[in-house]
C-alpha atoms as a PDB file:
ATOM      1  CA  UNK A   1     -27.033 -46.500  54.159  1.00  0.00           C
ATOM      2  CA  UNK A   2     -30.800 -46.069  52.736  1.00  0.00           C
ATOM      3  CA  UNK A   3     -31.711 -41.856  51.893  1.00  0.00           C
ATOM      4  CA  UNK A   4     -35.352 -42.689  51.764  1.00  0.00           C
ATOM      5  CA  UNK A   5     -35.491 -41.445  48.546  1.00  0.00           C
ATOM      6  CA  UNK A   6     -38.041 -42.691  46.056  1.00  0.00           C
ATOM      7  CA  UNK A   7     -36.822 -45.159  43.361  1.00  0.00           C
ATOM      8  CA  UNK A   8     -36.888 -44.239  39.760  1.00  0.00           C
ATOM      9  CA  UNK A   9     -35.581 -45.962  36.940  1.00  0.00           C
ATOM     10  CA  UNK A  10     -34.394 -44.846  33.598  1.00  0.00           C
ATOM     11  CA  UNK A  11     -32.756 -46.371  30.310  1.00  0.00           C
ATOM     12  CA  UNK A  12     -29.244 -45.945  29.141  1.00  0.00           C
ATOM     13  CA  UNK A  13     -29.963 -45.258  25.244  1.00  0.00           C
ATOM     14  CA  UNK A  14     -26.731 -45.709  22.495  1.00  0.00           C
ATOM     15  CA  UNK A  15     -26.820 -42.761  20.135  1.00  0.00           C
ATOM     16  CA  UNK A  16     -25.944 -44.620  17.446  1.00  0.00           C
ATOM     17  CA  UNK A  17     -25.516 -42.993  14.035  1.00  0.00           C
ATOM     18  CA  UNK A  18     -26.947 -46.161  11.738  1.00  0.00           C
ATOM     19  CA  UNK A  19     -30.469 -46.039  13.172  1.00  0.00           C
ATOM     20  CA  UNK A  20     -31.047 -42.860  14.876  1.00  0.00           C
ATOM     21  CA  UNK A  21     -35.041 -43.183  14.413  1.00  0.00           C
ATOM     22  CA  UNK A  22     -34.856 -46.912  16.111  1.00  0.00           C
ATOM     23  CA  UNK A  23     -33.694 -44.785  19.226  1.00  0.00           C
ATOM     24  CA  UNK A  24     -36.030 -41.874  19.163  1.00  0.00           C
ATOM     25  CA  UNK A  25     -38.709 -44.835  19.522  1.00  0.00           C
ATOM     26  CA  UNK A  26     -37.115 -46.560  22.203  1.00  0.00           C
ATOM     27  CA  UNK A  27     -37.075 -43.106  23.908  1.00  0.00           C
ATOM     28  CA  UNK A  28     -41.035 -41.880  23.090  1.00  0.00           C
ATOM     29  CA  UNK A  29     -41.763 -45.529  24.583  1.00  0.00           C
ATOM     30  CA  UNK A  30     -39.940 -45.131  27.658  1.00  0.00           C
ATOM     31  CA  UNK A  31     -41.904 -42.292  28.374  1.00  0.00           C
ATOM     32  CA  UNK A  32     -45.188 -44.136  27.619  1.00  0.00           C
ATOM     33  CA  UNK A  33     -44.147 -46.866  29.954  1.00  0.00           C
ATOM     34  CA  UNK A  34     -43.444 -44.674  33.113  1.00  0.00           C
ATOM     35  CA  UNK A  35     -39.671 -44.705  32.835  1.00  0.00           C
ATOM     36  CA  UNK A  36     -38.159 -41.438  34.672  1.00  0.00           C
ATOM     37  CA  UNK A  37     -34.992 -40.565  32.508  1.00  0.00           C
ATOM     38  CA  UNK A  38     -33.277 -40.632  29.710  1.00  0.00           C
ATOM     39  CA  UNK A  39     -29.584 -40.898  29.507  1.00  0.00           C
ATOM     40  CA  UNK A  40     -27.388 -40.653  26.489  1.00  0.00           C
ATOM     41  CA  UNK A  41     -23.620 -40.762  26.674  1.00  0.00           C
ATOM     42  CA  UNK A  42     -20.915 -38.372  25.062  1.00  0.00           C
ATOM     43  CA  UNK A  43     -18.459 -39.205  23.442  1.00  0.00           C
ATOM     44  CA  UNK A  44     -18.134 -36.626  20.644  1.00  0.00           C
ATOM     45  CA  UNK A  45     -14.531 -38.315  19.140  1.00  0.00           C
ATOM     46  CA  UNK A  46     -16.956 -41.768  18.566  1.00  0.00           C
ATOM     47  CA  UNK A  47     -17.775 -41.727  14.623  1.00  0.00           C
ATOM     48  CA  UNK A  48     -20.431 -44.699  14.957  1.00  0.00           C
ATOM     49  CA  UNK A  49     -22.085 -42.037  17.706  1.00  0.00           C
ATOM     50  CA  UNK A  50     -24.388 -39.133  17.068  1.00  0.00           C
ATOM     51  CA  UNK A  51     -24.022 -35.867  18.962  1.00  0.00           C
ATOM     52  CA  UNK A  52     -24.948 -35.964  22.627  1.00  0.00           C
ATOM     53  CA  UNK A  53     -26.536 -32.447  22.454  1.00  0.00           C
ATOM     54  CA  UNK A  54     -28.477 -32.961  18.917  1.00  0.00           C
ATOM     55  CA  UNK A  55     -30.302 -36.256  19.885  1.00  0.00           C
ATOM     56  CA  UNK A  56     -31.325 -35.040  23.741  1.00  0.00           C
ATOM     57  CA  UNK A  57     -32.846 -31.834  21.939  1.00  0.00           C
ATOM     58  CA  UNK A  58     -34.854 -34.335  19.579  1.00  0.00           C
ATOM     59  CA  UNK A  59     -35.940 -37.179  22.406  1.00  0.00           C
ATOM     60  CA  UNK A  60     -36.650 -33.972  24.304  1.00  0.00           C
ATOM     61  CA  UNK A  61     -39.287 -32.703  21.979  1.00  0.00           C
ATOM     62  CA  UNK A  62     -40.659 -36.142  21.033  1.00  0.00           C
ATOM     63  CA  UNK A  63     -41.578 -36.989  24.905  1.00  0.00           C
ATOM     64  CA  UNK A  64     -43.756 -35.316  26.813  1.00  0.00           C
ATOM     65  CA  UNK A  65     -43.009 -36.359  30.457  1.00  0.00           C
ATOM     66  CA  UNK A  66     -39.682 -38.626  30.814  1.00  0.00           C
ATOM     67  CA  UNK A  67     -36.080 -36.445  31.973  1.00  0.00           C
ATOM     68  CA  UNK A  68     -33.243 -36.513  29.624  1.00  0.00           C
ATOM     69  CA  UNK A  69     -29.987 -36.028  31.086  1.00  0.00           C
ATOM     70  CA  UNK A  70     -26.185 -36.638  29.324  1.00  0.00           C
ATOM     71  CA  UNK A  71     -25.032 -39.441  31.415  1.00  0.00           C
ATOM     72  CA  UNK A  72     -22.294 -37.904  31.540  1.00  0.00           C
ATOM     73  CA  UNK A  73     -21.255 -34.568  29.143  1.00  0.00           C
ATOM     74  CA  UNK A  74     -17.384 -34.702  27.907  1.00  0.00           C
ATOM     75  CA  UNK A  75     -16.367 -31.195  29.410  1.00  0.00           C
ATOM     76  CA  UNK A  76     -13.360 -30.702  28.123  1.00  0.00           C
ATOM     77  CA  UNK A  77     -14.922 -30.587  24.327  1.00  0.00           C
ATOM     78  CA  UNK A  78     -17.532 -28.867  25.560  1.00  0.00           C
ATOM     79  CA  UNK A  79     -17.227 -24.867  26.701  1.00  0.00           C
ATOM     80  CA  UNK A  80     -18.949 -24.482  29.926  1.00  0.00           C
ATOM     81  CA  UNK A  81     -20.658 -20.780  29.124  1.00  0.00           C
ATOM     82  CA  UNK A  82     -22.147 -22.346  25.686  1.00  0.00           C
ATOM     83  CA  UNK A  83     -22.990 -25.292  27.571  1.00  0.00           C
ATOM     84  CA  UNK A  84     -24.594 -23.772  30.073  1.00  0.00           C
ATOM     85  CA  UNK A  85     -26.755 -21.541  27.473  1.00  0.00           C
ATOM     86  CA  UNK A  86     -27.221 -25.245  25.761  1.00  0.00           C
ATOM     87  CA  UNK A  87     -28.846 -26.544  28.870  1.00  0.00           C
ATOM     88  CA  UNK A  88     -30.986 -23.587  29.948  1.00  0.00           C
ATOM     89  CA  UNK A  89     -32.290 -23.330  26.383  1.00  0.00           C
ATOM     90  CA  UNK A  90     -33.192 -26.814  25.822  1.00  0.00           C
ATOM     91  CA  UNK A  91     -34.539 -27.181  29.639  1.00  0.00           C
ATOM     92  CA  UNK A  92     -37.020 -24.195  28.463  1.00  0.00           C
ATOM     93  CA  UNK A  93     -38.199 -25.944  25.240  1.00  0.00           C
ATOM     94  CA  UNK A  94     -39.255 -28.890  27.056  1.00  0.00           C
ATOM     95  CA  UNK A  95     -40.771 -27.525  29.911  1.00  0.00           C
ATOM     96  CA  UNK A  96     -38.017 -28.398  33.013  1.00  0.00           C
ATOM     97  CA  UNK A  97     -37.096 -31.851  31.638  1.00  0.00           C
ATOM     98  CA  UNK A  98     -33.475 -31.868  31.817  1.00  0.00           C
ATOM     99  CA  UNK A  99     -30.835 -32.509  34.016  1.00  0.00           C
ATOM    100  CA  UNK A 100     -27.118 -32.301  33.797  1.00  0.00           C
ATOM    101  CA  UNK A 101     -24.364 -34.851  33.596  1.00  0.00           C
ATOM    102  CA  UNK A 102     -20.842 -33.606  33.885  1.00  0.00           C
ATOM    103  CA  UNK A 103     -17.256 -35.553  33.594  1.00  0.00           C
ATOM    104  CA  UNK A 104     -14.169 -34.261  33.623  1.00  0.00           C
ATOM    105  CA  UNK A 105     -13.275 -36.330  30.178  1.00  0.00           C
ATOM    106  CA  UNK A 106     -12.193 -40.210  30.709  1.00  0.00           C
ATOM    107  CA  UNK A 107      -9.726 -40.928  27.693  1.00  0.00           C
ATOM    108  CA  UNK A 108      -7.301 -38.061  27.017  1.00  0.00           C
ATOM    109  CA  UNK A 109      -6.327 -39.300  23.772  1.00  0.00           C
ATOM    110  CA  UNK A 110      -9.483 -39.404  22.424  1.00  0.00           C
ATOM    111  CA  UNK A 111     -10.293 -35.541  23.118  1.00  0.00           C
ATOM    112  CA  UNK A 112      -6.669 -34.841  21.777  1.00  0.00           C
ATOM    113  CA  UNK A 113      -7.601 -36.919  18.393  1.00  0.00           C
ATOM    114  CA  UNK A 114     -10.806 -34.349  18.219  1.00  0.00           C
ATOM    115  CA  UNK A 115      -9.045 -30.999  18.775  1.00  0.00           C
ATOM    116  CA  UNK A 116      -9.346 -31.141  22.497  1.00  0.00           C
ATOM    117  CA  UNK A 117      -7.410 -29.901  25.253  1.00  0.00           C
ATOM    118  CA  UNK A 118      -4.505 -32.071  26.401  1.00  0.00           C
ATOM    119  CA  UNK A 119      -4.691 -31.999  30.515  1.00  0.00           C
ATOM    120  CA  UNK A 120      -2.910 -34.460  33.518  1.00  0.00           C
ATOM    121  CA  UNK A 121      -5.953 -35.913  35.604  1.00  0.00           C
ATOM    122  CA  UNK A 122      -5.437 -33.655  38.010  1.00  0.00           C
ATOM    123  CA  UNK A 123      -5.972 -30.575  35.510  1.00  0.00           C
ATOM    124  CA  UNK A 124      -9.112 -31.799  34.416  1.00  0.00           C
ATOM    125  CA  UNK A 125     -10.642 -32.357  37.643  1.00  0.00           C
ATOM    126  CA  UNK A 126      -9.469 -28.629  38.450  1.00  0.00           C
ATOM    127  CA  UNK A 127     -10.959 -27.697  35.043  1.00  0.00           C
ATOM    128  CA  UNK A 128     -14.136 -29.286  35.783  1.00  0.00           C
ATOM    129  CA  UNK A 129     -14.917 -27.559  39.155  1.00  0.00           C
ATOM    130  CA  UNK A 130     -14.422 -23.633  37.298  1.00  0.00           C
ATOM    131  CA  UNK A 131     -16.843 -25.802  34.879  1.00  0.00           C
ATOM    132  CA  UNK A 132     -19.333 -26.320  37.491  1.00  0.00           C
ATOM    133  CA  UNK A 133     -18.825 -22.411  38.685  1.00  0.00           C
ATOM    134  CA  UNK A 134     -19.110 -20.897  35.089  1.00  0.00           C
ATOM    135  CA  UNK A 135     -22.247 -22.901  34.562  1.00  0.00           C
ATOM    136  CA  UNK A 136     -23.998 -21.358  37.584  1.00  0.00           C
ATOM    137  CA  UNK A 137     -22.965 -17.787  36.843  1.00  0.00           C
ATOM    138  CA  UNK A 138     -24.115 -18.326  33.345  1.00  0.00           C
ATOM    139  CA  UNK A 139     -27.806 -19.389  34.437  1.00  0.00           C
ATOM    140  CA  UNK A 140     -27.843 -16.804  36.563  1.00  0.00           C
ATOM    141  CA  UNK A 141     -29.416 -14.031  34.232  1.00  0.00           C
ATOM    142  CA  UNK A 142     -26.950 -11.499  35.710  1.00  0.00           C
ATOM    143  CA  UNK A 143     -25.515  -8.705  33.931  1.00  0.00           C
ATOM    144  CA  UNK A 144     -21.784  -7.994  33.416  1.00  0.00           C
ATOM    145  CA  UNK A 145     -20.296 -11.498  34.737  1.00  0.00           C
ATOM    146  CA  UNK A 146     -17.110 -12.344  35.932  1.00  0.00           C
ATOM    147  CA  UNK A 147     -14.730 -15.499  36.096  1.00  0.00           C
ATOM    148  CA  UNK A 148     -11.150 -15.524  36.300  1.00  0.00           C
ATOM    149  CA  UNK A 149     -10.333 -18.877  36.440  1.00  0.00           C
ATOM    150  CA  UNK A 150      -6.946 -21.088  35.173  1.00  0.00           C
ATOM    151  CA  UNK A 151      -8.702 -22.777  32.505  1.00  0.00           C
ATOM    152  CA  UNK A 152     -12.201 -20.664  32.122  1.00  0.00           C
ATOM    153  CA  UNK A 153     -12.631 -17.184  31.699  1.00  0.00           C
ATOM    154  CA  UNK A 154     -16.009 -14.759  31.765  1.00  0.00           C
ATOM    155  CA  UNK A 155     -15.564 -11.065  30.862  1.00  0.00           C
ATOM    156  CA  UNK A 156     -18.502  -9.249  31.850  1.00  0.00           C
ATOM    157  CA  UNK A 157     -21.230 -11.717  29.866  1.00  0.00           C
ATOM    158  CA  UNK A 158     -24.600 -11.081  30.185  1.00  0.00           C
ATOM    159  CA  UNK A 159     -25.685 -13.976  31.612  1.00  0.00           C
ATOM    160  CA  UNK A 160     -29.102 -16.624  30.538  1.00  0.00           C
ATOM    161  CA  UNK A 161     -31.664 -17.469  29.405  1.00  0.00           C
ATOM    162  CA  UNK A 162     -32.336 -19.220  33.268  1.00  0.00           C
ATOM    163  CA  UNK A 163     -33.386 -22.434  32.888  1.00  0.00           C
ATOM    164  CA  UNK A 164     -37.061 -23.562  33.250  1.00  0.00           C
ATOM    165  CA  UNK A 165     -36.575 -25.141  36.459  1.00  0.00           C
ATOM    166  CA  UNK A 166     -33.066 -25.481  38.586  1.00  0.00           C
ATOM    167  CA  UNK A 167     -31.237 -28.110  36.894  1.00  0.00           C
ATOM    168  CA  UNK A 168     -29.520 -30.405  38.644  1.00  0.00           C
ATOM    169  CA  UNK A 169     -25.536 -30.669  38.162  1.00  0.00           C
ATOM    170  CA  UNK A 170     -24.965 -34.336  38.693  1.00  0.00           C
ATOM    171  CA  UNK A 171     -21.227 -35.634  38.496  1.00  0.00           C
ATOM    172  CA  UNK A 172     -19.578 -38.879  37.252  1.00  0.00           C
ATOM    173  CA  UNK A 173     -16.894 -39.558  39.675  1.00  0.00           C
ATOM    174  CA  UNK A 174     -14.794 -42.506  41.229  1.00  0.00           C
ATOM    175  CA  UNK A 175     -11.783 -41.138  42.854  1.00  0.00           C
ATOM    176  CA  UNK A 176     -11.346 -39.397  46.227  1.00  0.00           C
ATOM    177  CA  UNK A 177     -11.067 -36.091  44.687  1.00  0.00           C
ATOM    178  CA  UNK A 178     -14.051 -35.770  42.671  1.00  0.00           C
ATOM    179  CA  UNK A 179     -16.120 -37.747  44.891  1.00  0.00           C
ATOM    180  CA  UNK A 180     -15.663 -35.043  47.359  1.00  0.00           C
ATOM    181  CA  UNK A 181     -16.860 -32.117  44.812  1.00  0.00           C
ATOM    182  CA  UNK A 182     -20.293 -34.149  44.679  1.00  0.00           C
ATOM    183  CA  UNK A 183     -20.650 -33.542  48.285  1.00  0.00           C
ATOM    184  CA  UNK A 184     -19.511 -30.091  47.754  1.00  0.00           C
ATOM    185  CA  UNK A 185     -21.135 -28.261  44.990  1.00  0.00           C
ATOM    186  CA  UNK A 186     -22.973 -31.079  43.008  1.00  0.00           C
ATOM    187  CA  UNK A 187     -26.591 -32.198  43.443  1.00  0.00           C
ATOM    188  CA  UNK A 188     -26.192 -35.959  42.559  1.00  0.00           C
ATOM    189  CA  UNK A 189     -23.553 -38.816  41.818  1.00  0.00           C
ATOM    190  CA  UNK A 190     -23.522 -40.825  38.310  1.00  0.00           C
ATOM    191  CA  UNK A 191     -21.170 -43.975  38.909  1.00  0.00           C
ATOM    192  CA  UNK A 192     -21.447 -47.141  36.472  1.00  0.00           C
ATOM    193  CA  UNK A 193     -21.881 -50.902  37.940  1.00  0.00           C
ATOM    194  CA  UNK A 194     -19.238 -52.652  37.268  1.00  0.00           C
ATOM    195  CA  UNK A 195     -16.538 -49.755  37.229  1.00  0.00           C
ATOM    196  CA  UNK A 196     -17.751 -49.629  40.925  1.00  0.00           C
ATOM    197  CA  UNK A 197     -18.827 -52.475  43.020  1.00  0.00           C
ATOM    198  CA  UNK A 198     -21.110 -52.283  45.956  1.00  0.00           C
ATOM    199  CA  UNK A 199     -18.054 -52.030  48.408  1.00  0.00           C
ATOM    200  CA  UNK A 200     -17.000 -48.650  45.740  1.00  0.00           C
ATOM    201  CA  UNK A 201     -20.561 -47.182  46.351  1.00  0.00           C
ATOM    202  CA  UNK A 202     -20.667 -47.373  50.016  1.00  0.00           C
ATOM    203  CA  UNK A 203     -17.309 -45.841  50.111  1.00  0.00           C
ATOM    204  CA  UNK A 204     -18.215 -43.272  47.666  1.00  0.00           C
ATOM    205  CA  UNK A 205     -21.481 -42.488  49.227  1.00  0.00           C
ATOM    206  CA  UNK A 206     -19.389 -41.781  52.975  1.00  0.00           C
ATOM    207  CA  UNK A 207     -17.130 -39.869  51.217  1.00  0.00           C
ATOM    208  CA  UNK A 208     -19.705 -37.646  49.434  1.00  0.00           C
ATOM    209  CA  UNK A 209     -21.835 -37.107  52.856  1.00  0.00           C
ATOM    210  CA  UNK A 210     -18.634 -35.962  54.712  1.00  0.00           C
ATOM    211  CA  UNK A 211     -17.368 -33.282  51.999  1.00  0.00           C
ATOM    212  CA  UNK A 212     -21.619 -32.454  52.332  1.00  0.00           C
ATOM    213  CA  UNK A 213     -21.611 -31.864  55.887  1.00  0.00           C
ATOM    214  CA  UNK A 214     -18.149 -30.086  55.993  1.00  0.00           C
ATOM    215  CA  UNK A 215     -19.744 -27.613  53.105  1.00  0.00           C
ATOM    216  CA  UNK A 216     -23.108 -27.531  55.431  1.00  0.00           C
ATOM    217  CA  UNK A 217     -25.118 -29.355  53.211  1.00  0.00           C
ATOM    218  CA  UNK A 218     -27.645 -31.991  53.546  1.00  0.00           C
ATOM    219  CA  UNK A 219     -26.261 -35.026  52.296  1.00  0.00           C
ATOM    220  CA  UNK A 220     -29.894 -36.681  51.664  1.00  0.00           C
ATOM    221  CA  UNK A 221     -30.166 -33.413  49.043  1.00  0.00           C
ATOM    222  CA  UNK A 222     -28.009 -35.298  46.761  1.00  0.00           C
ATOM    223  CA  UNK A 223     -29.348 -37.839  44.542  1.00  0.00           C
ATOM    224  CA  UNK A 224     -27.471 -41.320  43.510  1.00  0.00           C
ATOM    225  CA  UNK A 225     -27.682 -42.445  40.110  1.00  0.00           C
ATOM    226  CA  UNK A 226     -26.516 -45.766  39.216  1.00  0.00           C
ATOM    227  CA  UNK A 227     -26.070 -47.111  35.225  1.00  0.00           C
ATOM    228  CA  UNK A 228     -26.727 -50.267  35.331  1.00  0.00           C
ATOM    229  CA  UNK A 229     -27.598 -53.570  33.394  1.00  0.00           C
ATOM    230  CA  UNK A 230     -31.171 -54.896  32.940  1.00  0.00           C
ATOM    231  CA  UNK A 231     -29.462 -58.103  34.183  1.00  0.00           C
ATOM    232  CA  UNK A 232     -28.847 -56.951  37.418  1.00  0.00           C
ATOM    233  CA  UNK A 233     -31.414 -59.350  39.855  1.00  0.00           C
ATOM    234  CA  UNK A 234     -34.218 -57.578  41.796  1.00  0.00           C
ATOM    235  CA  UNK A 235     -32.668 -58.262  45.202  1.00  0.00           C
ATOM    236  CA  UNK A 236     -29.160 -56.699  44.199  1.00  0.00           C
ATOM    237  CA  UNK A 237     -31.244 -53.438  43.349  1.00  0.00           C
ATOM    238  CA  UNK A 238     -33.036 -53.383  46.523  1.00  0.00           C
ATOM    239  CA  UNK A 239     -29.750 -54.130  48.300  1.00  0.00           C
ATOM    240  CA  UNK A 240     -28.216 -51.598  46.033  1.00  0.00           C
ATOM    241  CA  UNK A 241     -31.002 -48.756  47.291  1.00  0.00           C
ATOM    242  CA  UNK A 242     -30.904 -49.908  51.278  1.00  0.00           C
ATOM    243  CA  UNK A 243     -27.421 -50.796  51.727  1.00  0.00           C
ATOM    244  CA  UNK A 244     -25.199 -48.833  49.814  1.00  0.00           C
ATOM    245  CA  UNK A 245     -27.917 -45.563  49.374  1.00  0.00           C
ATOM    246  CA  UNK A 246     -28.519 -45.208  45.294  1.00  0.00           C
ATOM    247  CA  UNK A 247     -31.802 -44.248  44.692  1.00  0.00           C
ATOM    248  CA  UNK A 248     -31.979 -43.967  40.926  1.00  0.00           C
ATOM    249  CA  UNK A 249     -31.141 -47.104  38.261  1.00  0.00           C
ATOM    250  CA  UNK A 250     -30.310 -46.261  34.336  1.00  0.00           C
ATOM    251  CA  UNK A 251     -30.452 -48.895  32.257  1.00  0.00           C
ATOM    252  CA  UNK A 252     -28.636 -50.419  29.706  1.00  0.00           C
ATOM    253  CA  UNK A 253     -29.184 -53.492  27.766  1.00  0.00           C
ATOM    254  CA  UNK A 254     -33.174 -52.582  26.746  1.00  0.00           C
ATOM    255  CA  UNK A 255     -32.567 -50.732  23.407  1.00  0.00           C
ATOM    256  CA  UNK A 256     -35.350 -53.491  21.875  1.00  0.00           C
ATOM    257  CA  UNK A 257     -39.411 -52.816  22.848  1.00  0.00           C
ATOM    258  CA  UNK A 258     -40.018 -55.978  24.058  1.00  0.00           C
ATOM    259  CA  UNK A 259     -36.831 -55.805  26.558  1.00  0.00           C
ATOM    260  CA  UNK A 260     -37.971 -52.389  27.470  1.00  0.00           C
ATOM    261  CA  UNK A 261     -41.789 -53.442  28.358  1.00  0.00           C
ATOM    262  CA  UNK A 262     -40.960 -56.500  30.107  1.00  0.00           C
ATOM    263  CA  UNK A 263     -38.231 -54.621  32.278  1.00  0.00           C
ATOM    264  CA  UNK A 264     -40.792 -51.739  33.290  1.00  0.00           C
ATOM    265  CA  UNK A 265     -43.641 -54.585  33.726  1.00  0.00           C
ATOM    266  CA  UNK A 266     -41.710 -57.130  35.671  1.00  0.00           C
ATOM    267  CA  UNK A 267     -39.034 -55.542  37.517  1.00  0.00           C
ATOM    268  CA  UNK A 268     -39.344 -52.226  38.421  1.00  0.00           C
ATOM    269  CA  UNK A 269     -42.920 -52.778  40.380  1.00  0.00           C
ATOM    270  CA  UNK A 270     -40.722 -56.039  41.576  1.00  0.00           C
ATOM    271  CA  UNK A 271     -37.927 -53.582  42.711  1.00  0.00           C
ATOM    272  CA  UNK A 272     -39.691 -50.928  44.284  1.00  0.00           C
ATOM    273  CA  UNK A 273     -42.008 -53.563  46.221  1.00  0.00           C
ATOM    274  CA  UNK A 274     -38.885 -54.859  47.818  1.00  0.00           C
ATOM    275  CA  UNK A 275     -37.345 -52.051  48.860  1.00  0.00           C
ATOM    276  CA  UNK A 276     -40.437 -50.459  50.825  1.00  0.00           C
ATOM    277  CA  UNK A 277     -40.332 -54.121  52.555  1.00  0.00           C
ATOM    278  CA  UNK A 278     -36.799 -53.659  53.523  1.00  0.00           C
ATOM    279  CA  UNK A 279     -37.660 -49.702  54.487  1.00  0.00           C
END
């Protein structure tokens, strides 16, 4: 199961709180080394953790090149219309350099400890597909819109700013459910080695390119992004791009320069040299 599609590579960043400039480095050097993205988790309840939203905005207008993304945005604490004007905002500031990471919130009692709404599984994957809906009508620039949803409303808003360029909605999913809203409505898949296997990625992948197809949509339009460790050998991520289809690698474990150099000198030319001799 190999897409074709190019392979990029970005680096998982912590936002920690104690040394917030020793990240902002780490990030203005990925982009001077040729890394792709930038992802930053949220996990707004985390008191060792800077916000998500605060520290993309400042690697945003320290780099000049390099995609930030949340990898992946806490939904439930976050209100869709603001975060969609969040997005579109911040994608204008830095020219078209942002892309967005959605989950439907992973540990319930964590966004009850913050203020945040206490929902079954199932209600937050429901919540997170009006989410995806209200986000779209909200970069939409129209005047007057309207949403009438269970858990999201819109009462004639006038929608924008539009982002600078379409961002991408990309999804962190695992389950049957969500896996089939990729395929659906999203434009890429954010899974995490280790919480998924190669066996859980193949699977995943089928699943997503049959909910594409039965929506009409190319599934080779959807991109598969993969956190991953800088551990991982150079013939597991060329196995990981041609056999089970992911196409983009963020990684963790590189939050020191050296680590970060040697990985972009060593193994992503490495990595992408073995998968165009396997393609």
């Amino acid at each position: 199961m190999d897409y074709g599609r190019p392979v990029q590579f970005g680096v998982f960043l912590t936002p920690a709180a104690a040394d917030p400039r020793h990240t902002l480095e780490l990030a203005v050097l990925a982009d001077e080394l040729g890394f792709e993205l930038v992802g930053v988790q949220d996990h707004p309840y985390q008191h060792r953790f800077l916000d998500t939203w605060t520290l993309l905005t400042a690697i945003g207008m320290r780099t000049s090149r390099i995609t930030v993304f949340p990898d992946v945005v806490n939904v439930p604490l976050r209100p869709p219309a603001v975060l969609a004007k969040a997005a579109a905002s911040l994608d204008l500031l830095i020219g078209g350099r942002l892309e967005l990471g959605l989950g439907a919130g992973g540990s319930s009692e964590a966004i009850k400890s913050i203020g945040g709404p206490v929902r079954t599984r199932g209600e937050s994957v429901s919540a997170l597909g009006e989410a995806i809906e209200v986000i779209r009508l909200m970069w939409s620039g129209d005047r007057g819109v309207r949403f009438d949803g269970k858990y999201y409303r819109l009462d004639g808003v006038h929608a924008g700013p539009a982002p600078a360029h379409p961002i991408g909605i990309w999804l962190g999913a695992y389950k049957p459910r969500m896996l089939s809203m990729v395929g659906r409505v999203a434009d890429g898949w954010v899974p995490s080695l280790g919480y998924a296997q190669p066996a859980d990625l193949l699977e995943g992948n089928r699943r997503i390119d049959e909910a594409a197809a039965e929506a009409g949509r190319d599934p080779r339009s959807i991109r598969r992004v993969l956190n991953a460790g800088a551990d991982v050998p150079v013939a597991q991520f060329a196995s990981l791009t041609v056999e089970t289809g992911m196409d983009t690698y963020v990684i963790g474990g590189v939050e020191d320069p050296d680590a970060l150099r040697w990985f972009a000198s060593e193994i992503v030319p490495a990595v992408r040299e073995a998968v165009a001799a396997s393609r």
